[in-house]
N, C-alpha and C. Protein backbone atom coordinates (compact mmCIF):
# COMPACT_ATOMS: atom_id res chain seq x y z
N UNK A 1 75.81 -146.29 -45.64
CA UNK A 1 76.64 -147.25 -44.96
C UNK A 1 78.07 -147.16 -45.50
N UNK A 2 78.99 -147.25 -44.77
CA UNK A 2 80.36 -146.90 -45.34
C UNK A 2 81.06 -147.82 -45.05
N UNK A 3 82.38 -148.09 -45.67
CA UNK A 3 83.09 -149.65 -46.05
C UNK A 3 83.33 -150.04 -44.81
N UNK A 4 83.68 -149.43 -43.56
CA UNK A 4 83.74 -149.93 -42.46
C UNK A 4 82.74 -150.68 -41.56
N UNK A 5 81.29 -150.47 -42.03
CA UNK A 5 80.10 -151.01 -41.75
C UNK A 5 80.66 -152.19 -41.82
N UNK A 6 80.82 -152.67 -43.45
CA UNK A 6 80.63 -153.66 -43.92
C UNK A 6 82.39 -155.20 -43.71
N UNK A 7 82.92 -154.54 -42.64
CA UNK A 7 83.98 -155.35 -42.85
C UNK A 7 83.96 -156.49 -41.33
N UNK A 8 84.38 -157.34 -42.37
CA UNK A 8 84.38 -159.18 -41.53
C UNK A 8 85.25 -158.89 -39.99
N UNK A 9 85.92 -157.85 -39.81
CA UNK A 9 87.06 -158.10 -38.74
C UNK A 9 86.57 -156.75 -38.12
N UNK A 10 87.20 -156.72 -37.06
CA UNK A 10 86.86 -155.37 -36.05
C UNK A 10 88.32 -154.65 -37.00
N UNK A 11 89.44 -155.50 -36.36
CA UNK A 11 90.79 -154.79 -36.39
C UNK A 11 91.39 -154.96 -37.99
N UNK A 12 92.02 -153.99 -37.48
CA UNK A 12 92.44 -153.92 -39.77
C UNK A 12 93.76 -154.79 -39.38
N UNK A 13 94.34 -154.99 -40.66
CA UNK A 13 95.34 -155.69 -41.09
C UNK A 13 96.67 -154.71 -40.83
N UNK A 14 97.40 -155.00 -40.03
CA UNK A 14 98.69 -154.11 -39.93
C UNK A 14 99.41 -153.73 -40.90
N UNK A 15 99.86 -152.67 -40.86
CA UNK A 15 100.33 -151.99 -42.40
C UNK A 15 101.43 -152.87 -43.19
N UNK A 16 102.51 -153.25 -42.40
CA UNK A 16 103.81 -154.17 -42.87
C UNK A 16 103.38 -155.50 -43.65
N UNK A 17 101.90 -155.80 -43.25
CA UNK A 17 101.61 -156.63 -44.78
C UNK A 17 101.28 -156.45 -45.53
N UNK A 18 101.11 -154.86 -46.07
CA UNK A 18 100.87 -154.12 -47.50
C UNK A 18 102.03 -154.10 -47.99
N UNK A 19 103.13 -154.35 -47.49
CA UNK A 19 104.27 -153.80 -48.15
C UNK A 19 104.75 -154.69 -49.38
N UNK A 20 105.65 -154.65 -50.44
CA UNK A 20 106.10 -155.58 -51.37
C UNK A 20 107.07 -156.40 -50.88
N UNK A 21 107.83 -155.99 -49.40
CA UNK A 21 108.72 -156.53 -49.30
C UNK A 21 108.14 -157.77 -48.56
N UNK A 22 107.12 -157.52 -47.95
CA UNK A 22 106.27 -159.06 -47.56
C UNK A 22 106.13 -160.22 -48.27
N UNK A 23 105.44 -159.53 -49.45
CA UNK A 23 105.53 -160.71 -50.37
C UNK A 23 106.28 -161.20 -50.74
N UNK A 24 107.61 -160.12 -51.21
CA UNK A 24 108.92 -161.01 -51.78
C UNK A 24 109.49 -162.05 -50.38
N UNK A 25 109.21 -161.38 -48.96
CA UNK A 25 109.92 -162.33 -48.43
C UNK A 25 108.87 -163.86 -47.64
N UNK A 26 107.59 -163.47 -48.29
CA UNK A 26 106.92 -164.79 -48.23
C UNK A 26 106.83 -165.72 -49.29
N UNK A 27 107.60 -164.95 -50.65
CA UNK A 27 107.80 -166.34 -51.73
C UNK A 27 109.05 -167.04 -51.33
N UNK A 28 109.76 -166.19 -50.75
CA UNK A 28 111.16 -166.72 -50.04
C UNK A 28 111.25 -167.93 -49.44
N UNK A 29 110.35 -167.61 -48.38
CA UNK A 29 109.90 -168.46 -47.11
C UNK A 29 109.60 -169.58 -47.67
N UNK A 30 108.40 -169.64 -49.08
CA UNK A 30 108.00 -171.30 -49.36
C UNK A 30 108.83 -171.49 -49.68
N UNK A 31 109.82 -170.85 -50.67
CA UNK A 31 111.21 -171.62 -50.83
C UNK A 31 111.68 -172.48 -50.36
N UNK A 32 111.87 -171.95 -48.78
CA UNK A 32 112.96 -172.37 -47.72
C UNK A 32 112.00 -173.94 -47.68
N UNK A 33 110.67 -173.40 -46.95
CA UNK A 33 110.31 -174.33 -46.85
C UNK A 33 110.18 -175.32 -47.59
N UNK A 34 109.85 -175.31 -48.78
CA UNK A 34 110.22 -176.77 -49.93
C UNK A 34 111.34 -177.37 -49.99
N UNK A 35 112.60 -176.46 -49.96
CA UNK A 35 113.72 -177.02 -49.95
C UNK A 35 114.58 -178.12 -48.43
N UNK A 36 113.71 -177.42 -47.65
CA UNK A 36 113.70 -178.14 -46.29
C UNK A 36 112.95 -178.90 -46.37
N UNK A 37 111.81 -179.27 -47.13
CA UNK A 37 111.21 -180.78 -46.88
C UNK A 37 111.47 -181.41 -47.62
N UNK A 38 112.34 -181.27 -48.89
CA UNK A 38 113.21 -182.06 -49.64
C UNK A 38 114.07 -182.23 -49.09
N UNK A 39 115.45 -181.79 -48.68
CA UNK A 39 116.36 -181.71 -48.22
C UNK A 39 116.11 -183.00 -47.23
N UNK A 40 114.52 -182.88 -45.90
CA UNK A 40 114.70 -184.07 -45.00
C UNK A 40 114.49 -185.14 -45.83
N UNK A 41 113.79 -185.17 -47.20
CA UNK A 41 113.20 -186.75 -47.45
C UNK A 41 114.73 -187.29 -48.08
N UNK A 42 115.46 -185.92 -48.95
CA UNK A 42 116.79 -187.00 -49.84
C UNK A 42 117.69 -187.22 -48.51
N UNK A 43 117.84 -186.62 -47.32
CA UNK A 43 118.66 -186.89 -46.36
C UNK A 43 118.28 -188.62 -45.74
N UNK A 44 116.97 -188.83 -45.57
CA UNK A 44 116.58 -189.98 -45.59
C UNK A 44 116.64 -191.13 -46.59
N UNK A 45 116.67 -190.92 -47.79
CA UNK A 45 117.13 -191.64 -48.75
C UNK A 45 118.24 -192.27 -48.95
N UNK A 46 119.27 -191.20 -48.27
CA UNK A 46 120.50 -190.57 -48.67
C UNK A 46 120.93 -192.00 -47.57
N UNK A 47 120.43 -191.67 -46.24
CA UNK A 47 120.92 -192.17 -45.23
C UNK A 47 120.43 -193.89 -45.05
N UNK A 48 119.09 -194.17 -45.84
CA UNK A 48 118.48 -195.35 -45.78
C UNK A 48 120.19 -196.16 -46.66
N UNK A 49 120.39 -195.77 -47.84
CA UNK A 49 121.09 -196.62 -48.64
C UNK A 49 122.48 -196.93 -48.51
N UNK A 50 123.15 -195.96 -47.05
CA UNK A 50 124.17 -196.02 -46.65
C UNK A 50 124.53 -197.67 -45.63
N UNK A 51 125.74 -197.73 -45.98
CA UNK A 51 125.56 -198.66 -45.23
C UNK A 51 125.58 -198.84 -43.27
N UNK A 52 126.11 -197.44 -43.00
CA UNK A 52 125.99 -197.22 -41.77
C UNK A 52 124.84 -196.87 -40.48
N UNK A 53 123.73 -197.44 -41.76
CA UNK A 53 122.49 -197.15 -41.04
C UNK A 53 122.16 -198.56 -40.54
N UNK A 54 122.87 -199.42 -40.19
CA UNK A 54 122.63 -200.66 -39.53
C UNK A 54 121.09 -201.03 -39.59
N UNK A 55 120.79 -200.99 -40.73
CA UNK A 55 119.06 -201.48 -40.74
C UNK A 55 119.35 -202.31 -42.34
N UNK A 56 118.46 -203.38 -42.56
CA UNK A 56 118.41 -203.69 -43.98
C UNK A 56 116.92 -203.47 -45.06
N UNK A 57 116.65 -202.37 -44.03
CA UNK A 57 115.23 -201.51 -44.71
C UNK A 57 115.75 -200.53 -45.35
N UNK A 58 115.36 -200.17 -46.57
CA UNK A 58 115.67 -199.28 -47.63
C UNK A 58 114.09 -198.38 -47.79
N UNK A 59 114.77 -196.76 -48.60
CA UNK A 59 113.50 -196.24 -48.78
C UNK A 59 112.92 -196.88 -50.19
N UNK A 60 112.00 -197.26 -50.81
CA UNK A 60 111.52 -197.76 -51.87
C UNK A 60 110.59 -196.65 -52.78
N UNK A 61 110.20 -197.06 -53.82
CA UNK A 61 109.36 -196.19 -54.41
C UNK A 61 107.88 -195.84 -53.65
N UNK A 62 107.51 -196.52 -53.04
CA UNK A 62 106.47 -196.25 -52.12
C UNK A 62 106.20 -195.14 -51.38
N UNK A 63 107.55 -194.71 -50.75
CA UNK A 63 108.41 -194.52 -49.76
C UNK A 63 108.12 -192.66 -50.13
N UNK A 64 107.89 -192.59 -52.04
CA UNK A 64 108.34 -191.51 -52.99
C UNK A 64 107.02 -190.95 -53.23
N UNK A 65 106.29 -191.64 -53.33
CA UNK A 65 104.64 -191.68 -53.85
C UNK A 65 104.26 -190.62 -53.28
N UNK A 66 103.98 -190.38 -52.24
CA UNK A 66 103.50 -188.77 -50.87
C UNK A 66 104.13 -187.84 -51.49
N UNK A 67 105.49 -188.26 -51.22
CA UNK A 67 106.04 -186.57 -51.68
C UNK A 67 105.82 -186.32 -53.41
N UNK A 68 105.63 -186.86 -54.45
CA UNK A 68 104.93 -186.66 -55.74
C UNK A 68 104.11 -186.16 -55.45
N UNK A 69 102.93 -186.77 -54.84
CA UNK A 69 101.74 -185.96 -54.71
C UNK A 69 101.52 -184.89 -54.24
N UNK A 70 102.23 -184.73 -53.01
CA UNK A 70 102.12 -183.34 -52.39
C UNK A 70 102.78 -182.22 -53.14
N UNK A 71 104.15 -182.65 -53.98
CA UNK A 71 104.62 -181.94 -55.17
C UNK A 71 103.62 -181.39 -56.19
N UNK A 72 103.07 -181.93 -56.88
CA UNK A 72 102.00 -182.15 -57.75
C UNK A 72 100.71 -181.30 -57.24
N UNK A 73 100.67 -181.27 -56.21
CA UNK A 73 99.00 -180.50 -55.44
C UNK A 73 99.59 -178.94 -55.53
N UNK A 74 100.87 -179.15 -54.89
CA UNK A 74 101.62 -177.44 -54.84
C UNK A 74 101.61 -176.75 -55.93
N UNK A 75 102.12 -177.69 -57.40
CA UNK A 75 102.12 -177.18 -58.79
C UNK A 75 100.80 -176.73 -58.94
N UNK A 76 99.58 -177.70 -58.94
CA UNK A 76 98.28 -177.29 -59.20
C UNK A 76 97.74 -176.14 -58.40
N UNK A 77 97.65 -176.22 -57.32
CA UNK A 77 97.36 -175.12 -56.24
C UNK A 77 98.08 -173.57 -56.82
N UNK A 78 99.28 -173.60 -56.88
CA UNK A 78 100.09 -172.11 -57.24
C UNK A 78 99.78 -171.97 -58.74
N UNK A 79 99.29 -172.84 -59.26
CA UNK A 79 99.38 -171.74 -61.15
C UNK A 79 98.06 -171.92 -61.19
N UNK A 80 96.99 -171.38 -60.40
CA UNK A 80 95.72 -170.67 -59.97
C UNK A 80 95.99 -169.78 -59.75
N UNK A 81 95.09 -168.85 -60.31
CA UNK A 81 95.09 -167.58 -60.24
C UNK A 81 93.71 -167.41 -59.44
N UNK A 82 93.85 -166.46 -58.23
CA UNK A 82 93.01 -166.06 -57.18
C UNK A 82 91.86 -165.14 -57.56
N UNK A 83 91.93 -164.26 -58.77
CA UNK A 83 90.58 -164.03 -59.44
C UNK A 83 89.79 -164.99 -60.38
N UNK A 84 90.23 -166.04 -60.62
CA UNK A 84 90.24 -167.33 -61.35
C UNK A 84 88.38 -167.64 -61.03
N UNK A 85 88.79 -167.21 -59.16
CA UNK A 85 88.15 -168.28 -58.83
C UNK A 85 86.24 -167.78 -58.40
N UNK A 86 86.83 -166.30 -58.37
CA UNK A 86 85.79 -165.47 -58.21
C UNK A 86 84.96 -164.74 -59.72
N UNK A 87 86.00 -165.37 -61.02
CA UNK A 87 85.04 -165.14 -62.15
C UNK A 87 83.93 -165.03 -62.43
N UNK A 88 83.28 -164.23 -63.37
CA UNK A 88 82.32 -164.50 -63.99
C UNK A 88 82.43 -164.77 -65.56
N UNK A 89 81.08 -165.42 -66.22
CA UNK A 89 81.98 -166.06 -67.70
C UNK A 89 81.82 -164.67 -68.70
N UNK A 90 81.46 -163.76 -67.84
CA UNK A 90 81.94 -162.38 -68.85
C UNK A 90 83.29 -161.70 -69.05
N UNK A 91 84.34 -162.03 -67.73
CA UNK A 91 85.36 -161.37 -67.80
C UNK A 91 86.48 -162.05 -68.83
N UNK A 92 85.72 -163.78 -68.33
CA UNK A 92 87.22 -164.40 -69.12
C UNK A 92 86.12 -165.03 -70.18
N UNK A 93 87.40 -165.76 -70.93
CA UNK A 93 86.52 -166.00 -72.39
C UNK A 93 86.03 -167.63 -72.20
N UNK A 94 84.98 -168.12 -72.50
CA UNK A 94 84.33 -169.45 -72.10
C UNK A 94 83.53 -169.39 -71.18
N UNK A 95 82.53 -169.96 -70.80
CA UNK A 95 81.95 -170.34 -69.41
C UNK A 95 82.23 -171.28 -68.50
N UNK A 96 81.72 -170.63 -67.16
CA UNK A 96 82.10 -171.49 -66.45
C UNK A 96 83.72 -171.86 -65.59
N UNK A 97 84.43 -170.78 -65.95
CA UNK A 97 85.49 -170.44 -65.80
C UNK A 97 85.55 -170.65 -64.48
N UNK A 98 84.77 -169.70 -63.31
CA UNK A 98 84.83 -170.06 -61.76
C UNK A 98 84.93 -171.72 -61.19
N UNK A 99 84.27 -172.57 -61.88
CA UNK A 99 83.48 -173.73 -61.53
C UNK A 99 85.13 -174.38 -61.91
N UNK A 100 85.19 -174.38 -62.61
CA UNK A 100 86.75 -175.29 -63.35
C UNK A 100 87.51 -174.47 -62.74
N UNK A 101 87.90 -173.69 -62.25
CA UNK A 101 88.81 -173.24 -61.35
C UNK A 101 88.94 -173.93 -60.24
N UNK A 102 87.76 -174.09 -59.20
CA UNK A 102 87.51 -174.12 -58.16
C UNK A 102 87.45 -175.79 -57.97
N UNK A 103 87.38 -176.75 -59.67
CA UNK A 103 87.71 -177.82 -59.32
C UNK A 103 88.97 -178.21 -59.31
N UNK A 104 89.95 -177.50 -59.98
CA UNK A 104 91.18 -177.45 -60.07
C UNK A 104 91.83 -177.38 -58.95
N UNK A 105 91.84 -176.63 -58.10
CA UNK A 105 92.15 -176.21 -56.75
C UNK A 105 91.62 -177.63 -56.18
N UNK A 106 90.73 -177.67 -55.68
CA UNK A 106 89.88 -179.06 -54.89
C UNK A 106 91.32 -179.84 -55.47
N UNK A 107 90.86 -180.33 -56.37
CA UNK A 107 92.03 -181.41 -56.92
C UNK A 107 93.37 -181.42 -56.77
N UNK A 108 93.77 -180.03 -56.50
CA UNK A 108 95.28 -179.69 -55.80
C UNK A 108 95.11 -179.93 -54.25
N UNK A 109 94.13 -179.12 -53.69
CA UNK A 109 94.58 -179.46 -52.09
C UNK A 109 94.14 -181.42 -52.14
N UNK A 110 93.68 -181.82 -52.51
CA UNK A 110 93.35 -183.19 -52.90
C UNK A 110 94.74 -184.04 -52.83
N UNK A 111 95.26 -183.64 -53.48
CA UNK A 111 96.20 -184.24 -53.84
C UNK A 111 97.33 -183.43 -52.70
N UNK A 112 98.02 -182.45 -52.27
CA UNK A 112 98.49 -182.51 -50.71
C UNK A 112 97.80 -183.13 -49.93
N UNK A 113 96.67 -183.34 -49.45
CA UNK A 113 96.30 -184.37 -48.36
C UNK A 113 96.52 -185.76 -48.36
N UNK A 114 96.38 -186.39 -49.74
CA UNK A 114 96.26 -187.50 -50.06
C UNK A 114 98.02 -187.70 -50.05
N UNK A 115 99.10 -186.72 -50.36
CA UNK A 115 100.25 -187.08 -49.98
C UNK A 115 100.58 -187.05 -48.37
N UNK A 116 100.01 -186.13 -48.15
CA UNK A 116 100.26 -186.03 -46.22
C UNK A 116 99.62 -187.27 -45.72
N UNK A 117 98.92 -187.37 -45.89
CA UNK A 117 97.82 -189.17 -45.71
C UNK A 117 98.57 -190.10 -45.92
N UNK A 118 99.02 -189.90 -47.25
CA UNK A 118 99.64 -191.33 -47.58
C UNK A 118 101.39 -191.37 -46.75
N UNK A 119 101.86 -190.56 -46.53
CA UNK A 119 103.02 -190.55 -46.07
C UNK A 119 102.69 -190.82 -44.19
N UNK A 120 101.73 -190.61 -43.87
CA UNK A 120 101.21 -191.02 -42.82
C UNK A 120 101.03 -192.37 -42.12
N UNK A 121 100.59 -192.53 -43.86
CA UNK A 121 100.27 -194.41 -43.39
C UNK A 121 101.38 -195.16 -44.02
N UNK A 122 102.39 -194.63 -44.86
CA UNK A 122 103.66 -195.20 -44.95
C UNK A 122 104.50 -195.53 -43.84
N UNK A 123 104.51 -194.35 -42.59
CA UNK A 123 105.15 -194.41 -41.51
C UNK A 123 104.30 -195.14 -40.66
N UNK A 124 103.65 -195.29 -40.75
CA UNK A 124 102.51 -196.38 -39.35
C UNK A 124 102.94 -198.14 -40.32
N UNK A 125 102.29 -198.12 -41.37
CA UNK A 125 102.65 -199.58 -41.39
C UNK A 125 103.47 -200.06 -42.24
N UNK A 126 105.18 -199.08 -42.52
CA UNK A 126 105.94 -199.60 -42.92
C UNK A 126 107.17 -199.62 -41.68
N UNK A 127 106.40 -198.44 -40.97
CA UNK A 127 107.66 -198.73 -40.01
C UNK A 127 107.05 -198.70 -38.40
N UNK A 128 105.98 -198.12 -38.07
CA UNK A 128 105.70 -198.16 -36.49
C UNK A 128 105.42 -199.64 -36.45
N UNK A 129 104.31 -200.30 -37.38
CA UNK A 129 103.38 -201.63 -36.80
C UNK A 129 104.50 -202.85 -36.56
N UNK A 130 105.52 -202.79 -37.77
CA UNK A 130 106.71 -203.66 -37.37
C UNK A 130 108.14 -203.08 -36.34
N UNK A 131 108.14 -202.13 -35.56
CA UNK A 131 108.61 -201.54 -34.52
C UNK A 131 110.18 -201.58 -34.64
N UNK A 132 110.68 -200.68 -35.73
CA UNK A 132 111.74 -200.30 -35.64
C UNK A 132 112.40 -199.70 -34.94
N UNK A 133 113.19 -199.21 -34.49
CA UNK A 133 114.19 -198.68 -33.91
C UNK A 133 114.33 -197.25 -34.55
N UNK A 134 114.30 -196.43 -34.06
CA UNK A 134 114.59 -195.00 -33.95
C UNK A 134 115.45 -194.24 -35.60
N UNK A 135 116.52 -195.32 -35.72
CA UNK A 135 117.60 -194.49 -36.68
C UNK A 135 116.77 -195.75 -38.07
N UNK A 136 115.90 -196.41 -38.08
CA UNK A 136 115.37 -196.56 -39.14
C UNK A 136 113.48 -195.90 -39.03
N UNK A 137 113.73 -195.87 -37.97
CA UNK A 137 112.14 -194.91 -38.15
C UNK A 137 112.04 -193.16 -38.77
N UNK A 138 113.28 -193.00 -38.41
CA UNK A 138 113.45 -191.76 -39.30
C UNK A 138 113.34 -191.68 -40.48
N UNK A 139 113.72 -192.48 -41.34
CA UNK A 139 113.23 -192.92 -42.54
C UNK A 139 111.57 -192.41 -43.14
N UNK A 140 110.50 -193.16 -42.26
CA UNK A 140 108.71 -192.24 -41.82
C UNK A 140 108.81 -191.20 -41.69
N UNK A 141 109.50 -190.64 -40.57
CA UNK A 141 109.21 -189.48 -40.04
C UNK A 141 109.55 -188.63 -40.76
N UNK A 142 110.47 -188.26 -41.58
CA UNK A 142 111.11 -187.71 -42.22
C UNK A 142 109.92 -187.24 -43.83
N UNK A 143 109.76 -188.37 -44.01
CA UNK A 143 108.47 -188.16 -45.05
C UNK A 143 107.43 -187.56 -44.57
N UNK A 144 107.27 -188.11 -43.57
CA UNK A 144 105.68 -187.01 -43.10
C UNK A 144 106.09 -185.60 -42.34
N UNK A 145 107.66 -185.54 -42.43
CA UNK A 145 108.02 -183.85 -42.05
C UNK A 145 108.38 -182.98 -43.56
N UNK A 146 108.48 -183.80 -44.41
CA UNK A 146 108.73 -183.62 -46.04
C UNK A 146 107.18 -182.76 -46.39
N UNK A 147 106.45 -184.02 -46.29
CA UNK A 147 105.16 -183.51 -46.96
C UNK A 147 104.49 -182.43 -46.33
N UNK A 148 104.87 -182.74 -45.00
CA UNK A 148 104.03 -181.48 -44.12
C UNK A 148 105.02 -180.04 -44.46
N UNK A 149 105.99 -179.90 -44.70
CA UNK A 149 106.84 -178.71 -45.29
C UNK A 149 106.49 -178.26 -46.83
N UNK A 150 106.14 -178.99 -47.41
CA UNK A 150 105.44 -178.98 -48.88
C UNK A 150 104.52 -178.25 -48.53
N UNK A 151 103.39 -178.96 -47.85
CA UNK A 151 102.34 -178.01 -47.92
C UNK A 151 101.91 -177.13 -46.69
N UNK A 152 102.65 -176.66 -46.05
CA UNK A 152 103.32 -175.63 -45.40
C UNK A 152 103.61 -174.26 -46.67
N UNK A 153 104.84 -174.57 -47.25
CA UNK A 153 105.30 -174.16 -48.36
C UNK A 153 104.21 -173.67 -49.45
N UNK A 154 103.16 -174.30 -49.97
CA UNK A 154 102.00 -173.90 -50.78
C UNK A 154 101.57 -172.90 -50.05
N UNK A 155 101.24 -173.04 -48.85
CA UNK A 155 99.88 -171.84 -48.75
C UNK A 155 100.64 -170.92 -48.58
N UNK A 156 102.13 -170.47 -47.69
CA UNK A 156 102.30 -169.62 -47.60
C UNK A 156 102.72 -169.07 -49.26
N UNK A 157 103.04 -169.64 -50.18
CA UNK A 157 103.02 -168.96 -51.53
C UNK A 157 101.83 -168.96 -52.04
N UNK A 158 100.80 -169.38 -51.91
CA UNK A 158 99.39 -169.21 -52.65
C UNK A 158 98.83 -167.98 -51.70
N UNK A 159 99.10 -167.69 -50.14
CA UNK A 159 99.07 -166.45 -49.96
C UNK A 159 99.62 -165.13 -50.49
N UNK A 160 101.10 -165.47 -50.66
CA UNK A 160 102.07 -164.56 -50.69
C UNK A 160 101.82 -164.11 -52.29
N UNK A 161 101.52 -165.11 -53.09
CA UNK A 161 101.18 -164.55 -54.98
C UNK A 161 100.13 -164.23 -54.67
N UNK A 162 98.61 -164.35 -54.26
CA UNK A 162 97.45 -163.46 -54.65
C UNK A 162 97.42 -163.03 -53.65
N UNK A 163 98.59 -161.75 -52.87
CA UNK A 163 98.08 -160.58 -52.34
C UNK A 163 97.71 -159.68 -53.77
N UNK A 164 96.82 -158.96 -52.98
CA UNK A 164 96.35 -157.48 -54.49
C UNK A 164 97.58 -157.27 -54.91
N UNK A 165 97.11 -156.55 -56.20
CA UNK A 165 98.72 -155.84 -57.05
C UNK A 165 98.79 -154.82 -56.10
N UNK A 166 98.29 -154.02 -55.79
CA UNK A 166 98.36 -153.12 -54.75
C UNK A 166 98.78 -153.33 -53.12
N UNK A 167 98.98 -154.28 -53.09
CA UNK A 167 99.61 -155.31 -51.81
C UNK A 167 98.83 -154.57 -50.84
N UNK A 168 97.75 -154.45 -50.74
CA UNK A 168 96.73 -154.37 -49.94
C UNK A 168 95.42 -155.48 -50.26
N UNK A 169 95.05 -155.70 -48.95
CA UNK A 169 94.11 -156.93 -48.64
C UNK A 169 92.69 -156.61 -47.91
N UNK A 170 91.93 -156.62 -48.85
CA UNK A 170 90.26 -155.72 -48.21
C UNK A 170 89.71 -156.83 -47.69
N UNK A 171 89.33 -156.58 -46.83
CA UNK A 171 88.67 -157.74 -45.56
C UNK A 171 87.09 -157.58 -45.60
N UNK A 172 86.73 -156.55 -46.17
CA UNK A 172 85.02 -156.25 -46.72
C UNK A 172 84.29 -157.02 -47.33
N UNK A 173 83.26 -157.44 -46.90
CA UNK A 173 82.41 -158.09 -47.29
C UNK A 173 80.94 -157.39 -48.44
């Protein structure tokens, strides 16, 4: 039986995502993207405390809580290492190495959902249920376009760091 027997996909992976320059320009990309979902939440901050936002709703620490977390899930999520998770307790030193990996991770995407969630329900009942007006509802929206760019931002770098050192990707089972 030969490796092609054994592979999950009919069609192979197009060559231009073996390349290095992929990866460098998909650590790029979460870049962008983190910095763009920061960029919307301090623009909202920025804009809540001005006084030309004719509203006397401010963003609060509450307001901050989502995007920590979803911060915090990204940190945990990216300093995993992707053979981490497929260990055995012979390669690395201790046992059990896979298992504590794999709760580590849980506990990172855990914690992006629980910020995407919570920034969810920040915008429903801090600002839809009492029915603001548009240039203070941005204020919500803005957080739940924050967090959703965060973790946007993770996977494409938790893809983009554990391609192979060989920047090839075996689809074989």
């Amino acid at each position: 039986m030969s490796i092609s027997d054994h592979r999950l996909f009919r069609f192979q992976k197009p060559q231009w995502l073996n390349s290095p320059n992929t990866r460098t320009a998909g650590v790029y990309l979460a870049g962008a993207l983190f910095s763009l979902g920061f960029f919307f939440f301090i623009d909202a901050s920025t804009y809540s405390a001005s006084l030309r936002n004719g509203s006397d709703i401010n963003i609060k620490f509450v307001d901050w809580i989502p995007g920590i977390c979803s911060s915090l899930g990204m940190l945990v999520i990216n300093s995993i290492e992707k053979t981490r998770l497929s260990a055995d307790s012979y390669s690395y030193s201790g046992t059990g190495v896979a298992w504590k990996a794999r709760l580590v991770l849980f506990l990172g995407f855990a914690l992006m959902a629980g910020g995407l969630a919570g920034s969810v329900a920040v915008l429903v009942l801090k600002y839809i249920v009492p029915k603001y007006p548009f240039p203070t509802l941005y204020f919500g929206v803005a957080n739940v376009i924050a967090n959703g760019l965060i973790m946007l931002s993770s996977v494409v770098l938790w893809v983009s760091q554990n391609m192979e050192d060989d920047y090839t990707y075996n689809l074989a089972l």
